[in-house]
Protein backbone atom coordinates (compact mmCIF):
# COMPACT_ATOMS: atom_id res chain seq x y z
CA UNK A 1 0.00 0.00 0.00
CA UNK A 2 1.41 3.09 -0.96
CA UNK A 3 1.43 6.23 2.04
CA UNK A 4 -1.35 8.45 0.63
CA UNK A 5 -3.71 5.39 -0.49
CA UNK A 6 -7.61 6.53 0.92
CA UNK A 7 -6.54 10.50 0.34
CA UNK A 8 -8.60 12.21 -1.80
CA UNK A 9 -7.57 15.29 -4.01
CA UNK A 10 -9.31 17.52 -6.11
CA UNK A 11 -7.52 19.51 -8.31
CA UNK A 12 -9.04 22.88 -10.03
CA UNK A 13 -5.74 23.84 -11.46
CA UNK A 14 -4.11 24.43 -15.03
CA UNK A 15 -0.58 24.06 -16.73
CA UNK A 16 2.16 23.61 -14.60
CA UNK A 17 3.11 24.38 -11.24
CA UNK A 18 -0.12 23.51 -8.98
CA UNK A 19 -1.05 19.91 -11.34
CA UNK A 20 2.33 18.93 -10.47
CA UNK A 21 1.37 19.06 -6.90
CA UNK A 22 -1.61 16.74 -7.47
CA UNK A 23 0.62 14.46 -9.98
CA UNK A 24 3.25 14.22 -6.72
CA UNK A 25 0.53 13.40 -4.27
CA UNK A 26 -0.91 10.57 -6.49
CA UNK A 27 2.92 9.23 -6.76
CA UNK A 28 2.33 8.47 -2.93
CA UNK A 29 -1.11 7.40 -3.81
CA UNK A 30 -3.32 9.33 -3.40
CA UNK A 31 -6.73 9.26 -5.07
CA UNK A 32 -6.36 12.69 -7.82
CA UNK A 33 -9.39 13.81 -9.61
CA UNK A 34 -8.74 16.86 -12.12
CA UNK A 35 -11.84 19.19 -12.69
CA UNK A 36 -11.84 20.87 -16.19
CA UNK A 37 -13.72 23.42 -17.90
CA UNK A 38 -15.09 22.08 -21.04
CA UNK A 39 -12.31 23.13 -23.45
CA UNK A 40 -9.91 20.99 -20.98
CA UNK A 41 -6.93 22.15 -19.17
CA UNK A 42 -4.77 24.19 -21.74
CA UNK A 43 -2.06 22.41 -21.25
CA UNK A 44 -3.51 19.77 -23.48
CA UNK A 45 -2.60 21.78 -25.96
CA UNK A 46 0.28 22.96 -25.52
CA UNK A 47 3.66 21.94 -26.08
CA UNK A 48 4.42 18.15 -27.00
CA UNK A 49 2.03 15.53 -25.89
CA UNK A 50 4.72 13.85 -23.30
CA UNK A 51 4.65 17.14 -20.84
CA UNK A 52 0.43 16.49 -20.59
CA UNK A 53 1.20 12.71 -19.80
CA UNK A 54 3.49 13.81 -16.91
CA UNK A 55 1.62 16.54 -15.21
CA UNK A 56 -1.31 14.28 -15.66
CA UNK A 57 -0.22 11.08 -14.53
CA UNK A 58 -2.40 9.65 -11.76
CA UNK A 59 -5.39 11.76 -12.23
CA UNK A 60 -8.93 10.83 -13.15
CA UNK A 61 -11.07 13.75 -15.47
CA UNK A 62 -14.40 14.95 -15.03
CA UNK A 63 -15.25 17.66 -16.82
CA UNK A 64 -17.61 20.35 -14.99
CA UNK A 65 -18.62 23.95 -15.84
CA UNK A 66 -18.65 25.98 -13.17
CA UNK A 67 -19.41 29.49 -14.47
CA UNK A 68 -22.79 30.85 -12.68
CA UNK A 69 -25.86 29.96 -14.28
CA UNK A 70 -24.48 27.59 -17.19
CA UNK A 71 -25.10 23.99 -15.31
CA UNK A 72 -26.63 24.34 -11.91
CA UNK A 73 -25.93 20.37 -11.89
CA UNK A 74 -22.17 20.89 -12.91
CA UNK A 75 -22.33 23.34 -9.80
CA UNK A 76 -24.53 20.54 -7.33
CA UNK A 77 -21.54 17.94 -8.30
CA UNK A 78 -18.67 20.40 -7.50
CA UNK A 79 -20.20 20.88 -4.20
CA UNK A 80 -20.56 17.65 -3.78
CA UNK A 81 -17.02 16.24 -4.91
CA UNK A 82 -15.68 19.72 -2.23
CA UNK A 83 -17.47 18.03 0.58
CA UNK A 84 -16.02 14.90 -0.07
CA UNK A 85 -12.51 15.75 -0.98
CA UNK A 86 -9.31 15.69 1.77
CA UNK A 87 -7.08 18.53 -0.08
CA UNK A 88 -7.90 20.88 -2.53
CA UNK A 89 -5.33 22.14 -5.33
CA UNK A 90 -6.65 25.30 -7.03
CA UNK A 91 -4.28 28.02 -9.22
CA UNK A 92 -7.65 29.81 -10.33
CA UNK A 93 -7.18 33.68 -11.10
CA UNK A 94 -8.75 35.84 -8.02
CA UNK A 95 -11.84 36.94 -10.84
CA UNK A 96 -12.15 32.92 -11.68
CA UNK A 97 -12.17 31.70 -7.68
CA UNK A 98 -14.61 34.55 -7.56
CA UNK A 99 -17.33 33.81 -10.19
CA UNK A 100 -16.59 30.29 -9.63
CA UNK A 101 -17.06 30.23 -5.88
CA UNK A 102 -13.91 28.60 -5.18
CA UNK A 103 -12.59 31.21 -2.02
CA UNK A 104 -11.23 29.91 0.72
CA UNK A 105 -14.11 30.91 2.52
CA UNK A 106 -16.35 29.36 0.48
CA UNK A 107 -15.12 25.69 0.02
CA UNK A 108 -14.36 25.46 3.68
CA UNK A 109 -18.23 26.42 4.60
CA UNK A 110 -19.08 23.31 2.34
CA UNK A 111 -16.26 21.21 4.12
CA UNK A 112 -14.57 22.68 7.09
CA UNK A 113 -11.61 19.73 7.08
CA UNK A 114 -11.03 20.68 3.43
CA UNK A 115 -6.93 21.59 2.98
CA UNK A 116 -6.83 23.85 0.34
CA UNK A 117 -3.61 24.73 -1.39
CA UNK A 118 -4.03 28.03 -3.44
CA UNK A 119 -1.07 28.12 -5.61
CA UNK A 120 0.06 31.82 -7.41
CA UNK A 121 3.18 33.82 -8.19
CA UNK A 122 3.38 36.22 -4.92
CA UNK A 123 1.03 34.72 -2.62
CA UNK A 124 -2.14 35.75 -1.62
CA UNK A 125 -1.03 38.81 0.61
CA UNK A 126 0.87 41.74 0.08
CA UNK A 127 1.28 44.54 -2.10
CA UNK A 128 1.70 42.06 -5.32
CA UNK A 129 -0.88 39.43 -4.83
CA UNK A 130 -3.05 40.62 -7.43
CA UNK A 131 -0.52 40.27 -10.28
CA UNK A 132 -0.50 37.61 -12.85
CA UNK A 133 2.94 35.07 -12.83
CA UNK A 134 4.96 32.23 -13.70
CA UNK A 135 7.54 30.01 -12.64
CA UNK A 136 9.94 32.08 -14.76
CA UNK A 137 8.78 35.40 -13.16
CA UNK A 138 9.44 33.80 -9.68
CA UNK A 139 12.88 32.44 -10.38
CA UNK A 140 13.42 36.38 -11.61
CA UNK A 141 11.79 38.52 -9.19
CA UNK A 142 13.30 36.17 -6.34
CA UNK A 143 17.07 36.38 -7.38
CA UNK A 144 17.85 33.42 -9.20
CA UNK A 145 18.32 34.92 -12.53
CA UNK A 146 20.29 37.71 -11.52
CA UNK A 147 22.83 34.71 -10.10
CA UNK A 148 22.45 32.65 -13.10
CA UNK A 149 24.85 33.19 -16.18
CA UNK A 150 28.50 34.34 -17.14
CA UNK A 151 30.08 37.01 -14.45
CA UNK A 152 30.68 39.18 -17.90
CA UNK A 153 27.39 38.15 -19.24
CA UNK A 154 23.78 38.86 -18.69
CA UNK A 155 21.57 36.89 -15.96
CA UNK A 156 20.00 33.96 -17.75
CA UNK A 157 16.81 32.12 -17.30
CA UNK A 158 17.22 28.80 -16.84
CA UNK A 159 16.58 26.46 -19.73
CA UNK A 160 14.20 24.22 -17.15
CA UNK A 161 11.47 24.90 -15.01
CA UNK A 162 12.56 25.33 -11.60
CA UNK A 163 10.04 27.83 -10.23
CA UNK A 164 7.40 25.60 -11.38
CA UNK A 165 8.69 22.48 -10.13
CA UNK A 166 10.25 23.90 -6.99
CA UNK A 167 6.93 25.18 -6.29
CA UNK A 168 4.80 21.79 -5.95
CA UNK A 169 7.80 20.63 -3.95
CA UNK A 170 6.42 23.35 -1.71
CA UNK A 171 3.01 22.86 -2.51
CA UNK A 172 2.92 19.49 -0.97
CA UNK A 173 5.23 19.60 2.11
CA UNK A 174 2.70 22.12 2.99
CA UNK A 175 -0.11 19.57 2.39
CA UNK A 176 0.56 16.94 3.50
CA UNK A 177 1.84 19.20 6.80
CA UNK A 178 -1.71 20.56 6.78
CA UNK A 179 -2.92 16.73 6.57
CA UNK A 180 -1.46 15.82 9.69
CA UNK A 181 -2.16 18.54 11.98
CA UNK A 182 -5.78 17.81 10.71
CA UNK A 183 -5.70 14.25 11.22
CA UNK A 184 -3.03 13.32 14.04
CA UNK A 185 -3.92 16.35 16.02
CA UNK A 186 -7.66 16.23 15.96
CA UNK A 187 -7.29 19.99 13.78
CA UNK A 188 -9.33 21.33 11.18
CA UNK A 189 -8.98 22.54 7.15
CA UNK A 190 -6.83 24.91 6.43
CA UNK A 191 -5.21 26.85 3.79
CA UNK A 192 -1.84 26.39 2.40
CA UNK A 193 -0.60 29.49 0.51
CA UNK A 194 2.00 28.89 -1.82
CA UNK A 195 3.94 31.78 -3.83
CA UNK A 196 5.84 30.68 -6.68
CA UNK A 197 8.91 32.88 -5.72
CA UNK A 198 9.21 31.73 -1.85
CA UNK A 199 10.32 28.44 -2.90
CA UNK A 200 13.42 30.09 -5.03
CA UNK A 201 14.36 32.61 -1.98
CA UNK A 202 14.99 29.16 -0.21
CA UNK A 203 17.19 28.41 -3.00
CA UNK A 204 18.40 31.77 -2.63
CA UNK A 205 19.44 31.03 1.02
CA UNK A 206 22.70 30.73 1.10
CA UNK A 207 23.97 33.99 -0.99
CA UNK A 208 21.31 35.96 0.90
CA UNK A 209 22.71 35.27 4.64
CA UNK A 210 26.41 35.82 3.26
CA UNK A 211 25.47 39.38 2.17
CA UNK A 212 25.96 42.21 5.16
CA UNK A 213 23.76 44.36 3.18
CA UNK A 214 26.92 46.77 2.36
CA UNK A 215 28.43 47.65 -1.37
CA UNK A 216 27.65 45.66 -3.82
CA UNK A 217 25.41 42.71 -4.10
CA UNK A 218 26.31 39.31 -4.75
CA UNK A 219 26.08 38.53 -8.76
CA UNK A 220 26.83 35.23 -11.02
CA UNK A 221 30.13 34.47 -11.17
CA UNK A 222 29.28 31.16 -13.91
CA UNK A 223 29.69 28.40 -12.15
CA UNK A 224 32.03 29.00 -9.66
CA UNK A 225 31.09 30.45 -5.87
CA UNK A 226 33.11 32.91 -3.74
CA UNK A 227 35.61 30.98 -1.66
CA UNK A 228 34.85 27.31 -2.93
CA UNK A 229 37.66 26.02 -5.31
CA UNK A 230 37.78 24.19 -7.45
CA UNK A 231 33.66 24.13 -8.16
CA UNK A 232 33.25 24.34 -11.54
CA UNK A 233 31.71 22.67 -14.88
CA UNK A 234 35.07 21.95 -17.32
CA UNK A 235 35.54 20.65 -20.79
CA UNK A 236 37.14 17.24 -21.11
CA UNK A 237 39.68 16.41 -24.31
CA UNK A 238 36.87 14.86 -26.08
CA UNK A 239 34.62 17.55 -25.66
CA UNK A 240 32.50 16.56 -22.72
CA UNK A 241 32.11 17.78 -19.81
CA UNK A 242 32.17 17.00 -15.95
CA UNK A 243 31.63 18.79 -12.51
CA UNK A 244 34.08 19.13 -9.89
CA UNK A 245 33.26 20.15 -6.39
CA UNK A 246 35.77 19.19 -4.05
CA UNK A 247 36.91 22.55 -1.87
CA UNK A 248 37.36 20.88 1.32
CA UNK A 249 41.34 20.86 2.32
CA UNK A 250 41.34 17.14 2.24
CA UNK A 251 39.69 16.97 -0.90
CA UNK A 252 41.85 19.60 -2.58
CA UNK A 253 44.97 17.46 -1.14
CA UNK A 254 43.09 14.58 -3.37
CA UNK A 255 42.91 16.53 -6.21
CA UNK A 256 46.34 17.87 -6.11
CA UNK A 257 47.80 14.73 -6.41
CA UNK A 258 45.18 13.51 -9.21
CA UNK A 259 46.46 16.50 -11.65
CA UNK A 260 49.86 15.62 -10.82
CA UNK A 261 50.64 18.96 -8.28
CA UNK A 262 51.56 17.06 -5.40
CA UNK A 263 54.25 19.36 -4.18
CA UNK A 264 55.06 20.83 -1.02
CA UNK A 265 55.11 24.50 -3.16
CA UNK A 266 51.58 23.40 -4.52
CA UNK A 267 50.19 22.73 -1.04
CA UNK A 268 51.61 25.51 0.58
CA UNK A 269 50.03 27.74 -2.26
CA UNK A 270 46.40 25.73 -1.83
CA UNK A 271 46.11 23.61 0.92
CA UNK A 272 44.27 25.47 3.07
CA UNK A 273 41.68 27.38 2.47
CA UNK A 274 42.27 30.88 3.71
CA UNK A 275 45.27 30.29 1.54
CA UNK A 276 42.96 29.89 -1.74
CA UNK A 277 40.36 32.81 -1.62
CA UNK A 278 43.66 34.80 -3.17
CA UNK A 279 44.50 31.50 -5.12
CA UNK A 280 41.01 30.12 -6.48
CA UNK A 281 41.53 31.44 -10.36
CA UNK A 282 45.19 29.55 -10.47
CA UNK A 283 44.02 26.28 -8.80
CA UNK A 284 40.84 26.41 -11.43
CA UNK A 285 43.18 26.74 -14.32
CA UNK A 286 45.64 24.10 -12.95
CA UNK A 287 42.30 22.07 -12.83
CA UNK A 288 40.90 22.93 -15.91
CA UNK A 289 44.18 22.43 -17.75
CA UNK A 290 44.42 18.79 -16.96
CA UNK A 291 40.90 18.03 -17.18
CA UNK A 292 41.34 19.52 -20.73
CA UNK A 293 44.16 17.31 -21.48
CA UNK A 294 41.81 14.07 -21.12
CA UNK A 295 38.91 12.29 -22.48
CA UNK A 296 35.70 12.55 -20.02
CA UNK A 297 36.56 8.31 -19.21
CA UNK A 298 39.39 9.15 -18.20
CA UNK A 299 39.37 12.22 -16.01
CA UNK A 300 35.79 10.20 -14.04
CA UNK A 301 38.28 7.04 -13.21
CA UNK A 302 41.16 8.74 -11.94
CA UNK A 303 39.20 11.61 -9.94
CA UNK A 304 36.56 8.79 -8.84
CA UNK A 305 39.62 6.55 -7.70
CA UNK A 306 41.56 9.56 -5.80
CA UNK A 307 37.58 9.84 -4.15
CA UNK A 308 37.39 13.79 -5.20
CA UNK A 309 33.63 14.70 -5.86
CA UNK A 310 33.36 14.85 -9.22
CA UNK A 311 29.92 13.76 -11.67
CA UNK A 312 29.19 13.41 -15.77
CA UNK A 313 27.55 16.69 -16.77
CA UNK A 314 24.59 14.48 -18.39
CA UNK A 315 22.45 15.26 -21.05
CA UNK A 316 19.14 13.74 -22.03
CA UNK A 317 20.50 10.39 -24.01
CA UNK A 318 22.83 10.08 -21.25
CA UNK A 319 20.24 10.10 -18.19
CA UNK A 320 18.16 7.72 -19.93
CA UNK A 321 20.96 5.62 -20.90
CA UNK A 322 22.67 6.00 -16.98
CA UNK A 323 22.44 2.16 -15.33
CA UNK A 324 22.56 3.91 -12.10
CA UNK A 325 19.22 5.89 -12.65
CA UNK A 326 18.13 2.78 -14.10
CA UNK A 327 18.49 0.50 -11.43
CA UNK A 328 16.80 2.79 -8.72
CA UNK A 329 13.79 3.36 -11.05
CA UNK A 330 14.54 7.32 -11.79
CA UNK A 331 12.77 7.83 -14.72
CA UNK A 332 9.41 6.57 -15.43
CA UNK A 333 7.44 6.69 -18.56
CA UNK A 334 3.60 8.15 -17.42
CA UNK A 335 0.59 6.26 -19.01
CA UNK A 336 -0.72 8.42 -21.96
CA UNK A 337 -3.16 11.43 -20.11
CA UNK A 338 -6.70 10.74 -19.91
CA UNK A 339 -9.09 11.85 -22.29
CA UNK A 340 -11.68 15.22 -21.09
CA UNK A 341 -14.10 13.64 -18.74
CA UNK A 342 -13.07 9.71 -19.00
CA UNK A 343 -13.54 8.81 -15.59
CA UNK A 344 -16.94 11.15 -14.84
CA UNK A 345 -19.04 7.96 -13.74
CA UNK A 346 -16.17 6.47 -12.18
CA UNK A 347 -15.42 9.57 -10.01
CA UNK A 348 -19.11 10.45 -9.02
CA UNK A 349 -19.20 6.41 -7.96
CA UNK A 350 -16.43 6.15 -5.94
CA UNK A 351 -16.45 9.54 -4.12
CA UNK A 352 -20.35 10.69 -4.32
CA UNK A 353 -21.84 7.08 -4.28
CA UNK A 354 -23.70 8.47 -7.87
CA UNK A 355 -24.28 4.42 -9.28
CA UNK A 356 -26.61 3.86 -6.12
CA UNK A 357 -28.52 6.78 -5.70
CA UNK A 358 -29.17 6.94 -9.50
CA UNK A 359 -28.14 10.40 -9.78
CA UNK A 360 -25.74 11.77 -12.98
């Protein structure tokens, strides 16, 4: 039995961020039923076919229209499947949860255990609640961009979607928090809001607390980081490339003798670490040099074997093909996404007890 097995989840969310929250909770099992409009979640169409299957893997589709007067029994069912429902998952735009009756207030007079998570860029206080967002506006307006790139270049958005994904990471450590003070501690609904950008300022941790708040701010430096050498992505003789992080003393010891500086001059020069803040450019070029000077085989087995961190910078043919990611089950092909409303009698069944009571 998997941990979330008996949970129920409705989802009133589109595209990205929030459905991967309900896609996560049915990984642990959780019973996810998706409520569309009657065009279907846009995400459907957008985009290749694959990103539907995965944002939509575990979920069951009824299709319900919920703007006022069009189907008062669309409207009777949503109440319904809200009364019946653990955790709620809703991304709707303050005019939609409006006309749609989908506030806070509103679903938890129908069902006062209800945990809703109301998932949006800047949270649902504060000066910028109100304005429309993305996972790519979080990762900017939170810092991430402005530390992403070149130190000569301009920031960069990343090429993946971190805000998004970052955020249903957040979206369900809050639910399933919200779960258990409900049910282990005899508490009642509540609701989880999740900004899109919070999530990143946790990312953001770490080059936050190291600023005093004086001169200059912290910006990209590539991928390198103020007093940690060597840390950095290099390019191997056959035109690869790997990762190196090993900026401990002992591990720089390791990799001193790896790249064939094992010298008393060489570890007086970079052995310790308040000796390399004035030293971290020369020990990355002494690093880079001999990485350069070998194929990416090569440089994994000797730096593996001298046990300095050091990992394949993989691309998509080489994750798939990786026997390690393999063997632990990594990556999992979803089931194709269901089709607009499949699972309507199924759904009304199991949660509303529809096939008994005859109603539709």
């Amino acid at each position: 039995m998997r941990p979330l097995e008996g949970l129920r989840v409705l989802e009133v969310a589109t595209l990205y961020a929030a459905p991967q929250i309900g896609a996560m909770l049915g990984d642990l099992g959780a019973d996810v039923v998706k409520v569309e409009p009657p065009t279907g979640d846009p995400m459907r169409r957008m985009g290749r076919p694959a990103v539907w299957d995965l944002v939509s893997r575990h979920k069951r589709s009824i299709v319900l229209d919920l703007e006022p007067g069009r189907s008062p029994d669309d409207s009777a069912t949503f109440d319904a499947l809200v009364a019946a429902a653990d955790v709620l998952v809703e991304n709707l735009t303050p005019s939609l949860r409006t006309r749609w009756a989908c506030t806070y207030e509103e679903l938890v007079a129908r069902n006062p255990a209800l945990v809703v998570v109301s998932v949006s860029c800047f949270g649902a206080t504060g000066p910028y609640a109100d304005r429309p967002g993305a996972g790519t506006l979080a990762e900017a307006f939170a810092g991430l961009t402005h530390m992403t790139g070149e130190a000569d270049g301009p920031p960069m958005l990343a090429s993946v979607a971190i805000g998004d994904t970052v955020t249903a990471f957040s979206g369900v450590i809050g639910a399933l928090a919200a779960c258990w003070s409900r049910d282990a501690r005899g508490g009642t609904g509540s609701h989880v809001d999740v900004s899109m950008y919070e999530p990143i300022l946790a990312i953001m941790a770490g080059t936050l607390a190291g600023w005093d708040g004086a001169g200059e701010p912290p910006r990209r430096n590539g991928s390198r980081v103020p007093g940690g050498s060597p840390r950095n992505v290099y390019r191997t003789s056959d035109n690869r490339y790997v990762a190196v992080s090993g900026t401990t003393d002992k591990q720089v010891a390791r990799v001193l003798a790896a790249i064939g500086h094992d010298t008393s001059v060489d570890h007086a020069r970079f052995g310790r670490a308040v000796d390399r803040l004035s030293a971290s450019d020369e020990l990355d070029a002494l690093v880079a040099e001999w990485i350069g000077a070998h194929s990416r085989d090569e440089v994994m087995r000797a730096l593996l074997d001298a046990r300095v961190p050091v990992a394949p910078v993989n691309d998509a043919r080489d994750i798939l093909e990786d026997p390690h990611i393999a063997s632990r089950g990594g990556i999992v092909t979803p089931a194709a996404g269901a089709e607009l409303d499949a699972h309507r009698r199924d759904v009304l069944t199991d949660w509303l007890g529809a096939a008994a009571t005859g109603t539709s």
